[in-house]
N, C-alpha and C. Protein backbone atom coordinates (compact mmCIF):
# COMPACT_ATOMS: atom_id res chain seq x y z
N UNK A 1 136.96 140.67 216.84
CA UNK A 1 136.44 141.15 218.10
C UNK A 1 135.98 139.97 218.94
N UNK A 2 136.07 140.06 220.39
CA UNK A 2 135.51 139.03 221.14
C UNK A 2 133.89 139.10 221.30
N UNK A 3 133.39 137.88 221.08
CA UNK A 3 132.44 138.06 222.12
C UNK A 3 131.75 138.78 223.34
N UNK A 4 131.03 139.77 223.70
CA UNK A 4 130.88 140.26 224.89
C UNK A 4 130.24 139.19 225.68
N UNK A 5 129.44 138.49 225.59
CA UNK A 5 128.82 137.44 226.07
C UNK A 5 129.80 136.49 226.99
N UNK A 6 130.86 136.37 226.31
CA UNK A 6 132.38 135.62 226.87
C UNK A 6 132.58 136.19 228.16
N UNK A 7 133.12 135.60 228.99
CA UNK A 7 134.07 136.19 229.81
C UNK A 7 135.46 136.18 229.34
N UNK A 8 136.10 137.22 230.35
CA UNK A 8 137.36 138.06 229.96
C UNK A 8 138.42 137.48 229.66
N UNK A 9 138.70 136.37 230.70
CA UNK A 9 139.60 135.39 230.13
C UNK A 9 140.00 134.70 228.90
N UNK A 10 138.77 134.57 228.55
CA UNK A 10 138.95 132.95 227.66
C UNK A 10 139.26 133.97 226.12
N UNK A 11 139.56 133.40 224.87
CA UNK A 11 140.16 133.57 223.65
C UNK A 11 139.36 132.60 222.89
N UNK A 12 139.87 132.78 221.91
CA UNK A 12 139.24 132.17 220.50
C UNK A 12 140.06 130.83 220.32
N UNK A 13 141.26 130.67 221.13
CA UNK A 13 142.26 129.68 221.23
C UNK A 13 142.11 129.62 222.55
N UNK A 14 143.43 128.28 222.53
CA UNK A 14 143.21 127.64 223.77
C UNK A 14 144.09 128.05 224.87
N UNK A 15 145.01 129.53 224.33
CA UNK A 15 146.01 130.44 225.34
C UNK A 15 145.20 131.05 226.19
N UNK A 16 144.60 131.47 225.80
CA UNK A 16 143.33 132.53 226.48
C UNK A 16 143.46 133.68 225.73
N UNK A 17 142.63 134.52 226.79
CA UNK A 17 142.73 135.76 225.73
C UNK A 17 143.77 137.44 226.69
N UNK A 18 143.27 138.20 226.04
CA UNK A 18 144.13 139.70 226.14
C UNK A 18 144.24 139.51 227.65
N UNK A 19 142.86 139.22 228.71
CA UNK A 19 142.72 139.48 229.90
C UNK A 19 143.45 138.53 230.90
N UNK A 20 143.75 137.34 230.31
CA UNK A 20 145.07 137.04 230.79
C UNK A 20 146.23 137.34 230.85
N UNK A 21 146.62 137.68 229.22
CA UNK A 21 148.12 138.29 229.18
C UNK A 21 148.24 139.54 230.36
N UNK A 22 147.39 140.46 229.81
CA UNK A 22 147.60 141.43 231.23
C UNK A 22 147.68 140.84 232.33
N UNK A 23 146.77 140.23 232.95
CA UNK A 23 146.95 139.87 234.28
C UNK A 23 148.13 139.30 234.56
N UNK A 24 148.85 138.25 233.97
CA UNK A 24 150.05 137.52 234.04
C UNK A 24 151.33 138.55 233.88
N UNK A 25 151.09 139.55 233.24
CA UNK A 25 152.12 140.27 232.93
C UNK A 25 152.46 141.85 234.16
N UNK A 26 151.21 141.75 234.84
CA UNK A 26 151.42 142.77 235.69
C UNK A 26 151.33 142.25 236.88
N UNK A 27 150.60 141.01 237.31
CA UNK A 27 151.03 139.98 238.47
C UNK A 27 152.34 139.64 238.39
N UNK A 28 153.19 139.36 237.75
CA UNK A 28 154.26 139.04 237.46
C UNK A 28 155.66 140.19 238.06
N UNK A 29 154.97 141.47 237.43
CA UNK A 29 155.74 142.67 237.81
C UNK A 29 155.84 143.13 238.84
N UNK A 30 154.35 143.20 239.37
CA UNK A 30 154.02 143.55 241.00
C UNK A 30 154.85 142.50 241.60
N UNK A 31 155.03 140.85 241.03
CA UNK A 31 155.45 139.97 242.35
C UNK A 31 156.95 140.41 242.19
N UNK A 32 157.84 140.60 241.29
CA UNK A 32 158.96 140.73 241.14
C UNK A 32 159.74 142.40 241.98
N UNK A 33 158.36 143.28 241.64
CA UNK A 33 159.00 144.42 242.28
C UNK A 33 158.90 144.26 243.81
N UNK A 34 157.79 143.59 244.37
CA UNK A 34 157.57 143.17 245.96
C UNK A 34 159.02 142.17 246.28
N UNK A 35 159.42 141.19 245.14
CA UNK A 35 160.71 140.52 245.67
C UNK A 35 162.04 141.29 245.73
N UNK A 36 162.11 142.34 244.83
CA UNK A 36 163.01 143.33 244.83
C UNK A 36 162.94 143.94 246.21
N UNK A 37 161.67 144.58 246.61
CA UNK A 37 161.85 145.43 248.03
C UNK A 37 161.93 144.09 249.09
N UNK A 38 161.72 143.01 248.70
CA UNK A 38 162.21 142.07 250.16
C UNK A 38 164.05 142.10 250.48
N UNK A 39 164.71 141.98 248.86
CA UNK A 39 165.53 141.79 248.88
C UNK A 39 166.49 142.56 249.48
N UNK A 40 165.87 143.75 249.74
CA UNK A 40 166.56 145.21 250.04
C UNK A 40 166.20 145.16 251.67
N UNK A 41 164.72 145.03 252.03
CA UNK A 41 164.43 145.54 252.88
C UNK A 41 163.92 144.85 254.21
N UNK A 42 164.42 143.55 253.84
CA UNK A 42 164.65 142.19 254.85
C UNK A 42 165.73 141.88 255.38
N UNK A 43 165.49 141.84 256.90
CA UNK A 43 166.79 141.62 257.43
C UNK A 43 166.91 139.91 257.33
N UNK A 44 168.56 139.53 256.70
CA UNK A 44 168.73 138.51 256.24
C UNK A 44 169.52 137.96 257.41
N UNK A 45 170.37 138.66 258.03
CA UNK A 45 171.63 138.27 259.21
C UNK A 45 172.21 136.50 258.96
N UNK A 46 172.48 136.62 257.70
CA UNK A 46 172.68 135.20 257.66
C UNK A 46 172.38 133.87 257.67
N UNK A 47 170.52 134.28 257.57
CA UNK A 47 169.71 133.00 256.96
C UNK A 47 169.65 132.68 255.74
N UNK A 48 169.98 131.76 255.24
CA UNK A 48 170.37 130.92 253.74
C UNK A 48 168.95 130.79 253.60
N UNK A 49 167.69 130.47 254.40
CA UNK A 49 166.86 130.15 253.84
C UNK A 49 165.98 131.18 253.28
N UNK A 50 166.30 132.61 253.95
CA UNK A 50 165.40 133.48 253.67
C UNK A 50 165.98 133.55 252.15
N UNK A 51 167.22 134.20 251.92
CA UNK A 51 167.61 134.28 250.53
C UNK A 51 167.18 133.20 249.64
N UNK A 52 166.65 132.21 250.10
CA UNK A 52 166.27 131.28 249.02
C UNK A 52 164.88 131.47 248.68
N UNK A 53 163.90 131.60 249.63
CA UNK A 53 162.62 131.95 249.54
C UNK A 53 162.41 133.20 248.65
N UNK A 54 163.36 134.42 249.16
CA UNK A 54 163.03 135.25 248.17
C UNK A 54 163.53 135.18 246.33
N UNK A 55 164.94 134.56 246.64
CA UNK A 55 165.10 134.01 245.03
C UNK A 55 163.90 133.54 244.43
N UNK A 56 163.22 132.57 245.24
CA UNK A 56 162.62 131.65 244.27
C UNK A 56 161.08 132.39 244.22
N UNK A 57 160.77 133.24 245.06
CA UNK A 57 159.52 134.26 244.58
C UNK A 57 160.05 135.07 243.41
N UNK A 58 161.37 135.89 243.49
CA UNK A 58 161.64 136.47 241.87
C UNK A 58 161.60 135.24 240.48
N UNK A 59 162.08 133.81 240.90
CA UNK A 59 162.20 133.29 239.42
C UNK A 59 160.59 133.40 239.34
N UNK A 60 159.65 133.17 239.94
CA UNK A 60 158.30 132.75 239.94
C UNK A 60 157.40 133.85 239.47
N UNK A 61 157.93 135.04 239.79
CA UNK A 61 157.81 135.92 238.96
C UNK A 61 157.70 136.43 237.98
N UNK A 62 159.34 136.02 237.67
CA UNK A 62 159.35 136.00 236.32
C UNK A 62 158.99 135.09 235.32
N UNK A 63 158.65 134.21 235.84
CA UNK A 63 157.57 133.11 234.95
C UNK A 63 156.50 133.30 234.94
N UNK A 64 155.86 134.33 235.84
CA UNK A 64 154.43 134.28 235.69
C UNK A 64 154.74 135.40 234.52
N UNK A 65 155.35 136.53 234.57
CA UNK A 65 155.05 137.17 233.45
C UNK A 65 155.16 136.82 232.13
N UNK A 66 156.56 135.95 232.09
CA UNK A 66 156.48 135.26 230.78
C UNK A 66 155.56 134.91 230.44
N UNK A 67 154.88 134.18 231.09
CA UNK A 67 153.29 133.43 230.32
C UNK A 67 152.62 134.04 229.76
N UNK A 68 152.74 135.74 230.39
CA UNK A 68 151.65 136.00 228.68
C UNK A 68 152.53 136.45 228.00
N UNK A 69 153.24 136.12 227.30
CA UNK A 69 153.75 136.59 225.90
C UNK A 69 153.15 135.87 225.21
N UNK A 70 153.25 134.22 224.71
CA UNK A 70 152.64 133.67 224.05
C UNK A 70 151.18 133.89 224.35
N UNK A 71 150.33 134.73 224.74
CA UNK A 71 149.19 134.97 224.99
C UNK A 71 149.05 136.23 223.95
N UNK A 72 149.98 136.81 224.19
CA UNK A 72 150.09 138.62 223.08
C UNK A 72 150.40 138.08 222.05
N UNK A 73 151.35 137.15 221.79
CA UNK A 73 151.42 136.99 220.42
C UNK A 73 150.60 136.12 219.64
N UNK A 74 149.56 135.51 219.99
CA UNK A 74 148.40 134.94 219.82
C UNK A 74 147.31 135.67 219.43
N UNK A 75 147.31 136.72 219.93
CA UNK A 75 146.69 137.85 219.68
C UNK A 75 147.05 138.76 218.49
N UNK A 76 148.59 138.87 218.07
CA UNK A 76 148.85 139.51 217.44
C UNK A 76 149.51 140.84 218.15
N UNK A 77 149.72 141.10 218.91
CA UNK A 77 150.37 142.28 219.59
C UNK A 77 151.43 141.84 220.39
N UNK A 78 151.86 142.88 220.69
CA UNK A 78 153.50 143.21 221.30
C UNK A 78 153.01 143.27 223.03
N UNK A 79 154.33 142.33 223.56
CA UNK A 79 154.12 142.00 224.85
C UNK A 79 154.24 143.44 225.56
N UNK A 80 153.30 143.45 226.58
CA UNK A 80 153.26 144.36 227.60
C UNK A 80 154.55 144.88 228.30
N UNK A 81 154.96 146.30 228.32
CA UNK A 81 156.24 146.63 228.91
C UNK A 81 156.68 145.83 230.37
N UNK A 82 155.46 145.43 230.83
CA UNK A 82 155.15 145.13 232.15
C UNK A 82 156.12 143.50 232.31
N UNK A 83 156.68 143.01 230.76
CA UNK A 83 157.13 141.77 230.92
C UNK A 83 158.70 141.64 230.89
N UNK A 84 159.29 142.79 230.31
CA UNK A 84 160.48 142.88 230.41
C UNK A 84 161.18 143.64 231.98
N UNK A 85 160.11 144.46 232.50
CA UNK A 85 160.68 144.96 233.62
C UNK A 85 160.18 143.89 234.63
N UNK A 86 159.68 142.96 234.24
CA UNK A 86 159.21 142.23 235.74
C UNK A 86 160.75 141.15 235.70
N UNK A 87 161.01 140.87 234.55
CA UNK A 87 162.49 140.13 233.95
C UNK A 87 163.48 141.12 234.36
N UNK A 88 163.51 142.13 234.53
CA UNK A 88 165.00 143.22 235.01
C UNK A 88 165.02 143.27 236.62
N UNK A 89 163.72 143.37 236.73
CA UNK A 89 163.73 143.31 238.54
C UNK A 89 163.99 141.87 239.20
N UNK A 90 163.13 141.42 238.33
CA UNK A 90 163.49 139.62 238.99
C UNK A 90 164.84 139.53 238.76
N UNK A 91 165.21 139.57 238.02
CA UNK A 91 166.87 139.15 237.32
C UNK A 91 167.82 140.06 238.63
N UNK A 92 167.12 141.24 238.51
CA UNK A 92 168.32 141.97 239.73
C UNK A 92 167.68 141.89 241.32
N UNK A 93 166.71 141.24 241.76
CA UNK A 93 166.51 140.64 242.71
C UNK A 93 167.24 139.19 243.01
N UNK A 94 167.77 138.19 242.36
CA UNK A 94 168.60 137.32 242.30
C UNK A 94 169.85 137.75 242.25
N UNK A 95 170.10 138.51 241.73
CA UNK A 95 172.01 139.04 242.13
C UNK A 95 172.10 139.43 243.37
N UNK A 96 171.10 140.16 243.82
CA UNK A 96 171.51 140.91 245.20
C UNK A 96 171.39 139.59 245.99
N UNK A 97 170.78 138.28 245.79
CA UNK A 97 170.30 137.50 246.60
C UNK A 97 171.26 136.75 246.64
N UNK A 98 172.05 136.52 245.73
CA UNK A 98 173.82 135.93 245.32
C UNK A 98 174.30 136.66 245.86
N UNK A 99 174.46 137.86 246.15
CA UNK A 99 175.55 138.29 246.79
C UNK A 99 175.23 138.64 248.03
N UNK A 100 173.63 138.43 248.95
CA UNK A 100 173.72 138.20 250.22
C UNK A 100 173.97 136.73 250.68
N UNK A 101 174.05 136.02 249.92
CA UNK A 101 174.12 134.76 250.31
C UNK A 101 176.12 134.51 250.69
N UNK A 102 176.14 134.83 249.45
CA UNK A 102 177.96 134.29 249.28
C UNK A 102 178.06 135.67 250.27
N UNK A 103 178.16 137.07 250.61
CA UNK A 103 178.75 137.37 252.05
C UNK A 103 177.90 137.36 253.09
């Protein structure tokens, strides 16, 4: 058990603790599903740069969620669903972003 005295963050190690993994793992999701609705719902008319901005908010995304896995499994538990769908949206926010770019 943690400490109550602790704050929420911190762990018994130097990953942190549970209240990071969540946070990283649903910051992560929220940023990826917000890059998904840019990707859809931004008019692009042929700026290269917008498609790049939004690519690179989905990879960023999906790195923030990655980060807590090694935080869950530090813990001993199974990563938050919240980390594979922030990886399916990011991942399919970059295709659509490939294929507004190349037409």
């Amino acid at each position: 058990m943690s400490d109550p005295t602790r704050p929420w963050w911190t762990g018994d190690d130097d990953v942190g603790g549970i209240g990071f993994a969540r946070f990283f793992a649903w910051t992560g999701m929220l940023m990826a599903l917000a890059s998904l609705f840019l990707a859809v719902a931004a008019p692009l008319e042929g700026d290269a740069l917008r498609t790049v901005w939004i690519t690179g908010t989905a990879a960023v995304s999906m790195w923030i969620a990655f980060m807590s896995v090694p935080r869950y499994h530090a813990l001993g538990m199974r990563a938050s669903f919240a980390v594979p769908t922030a990886m399916v949206l990011g991942s399919l926010t970059i295709l659509i972003m490939i294929y507004a770019f190349l037409v």
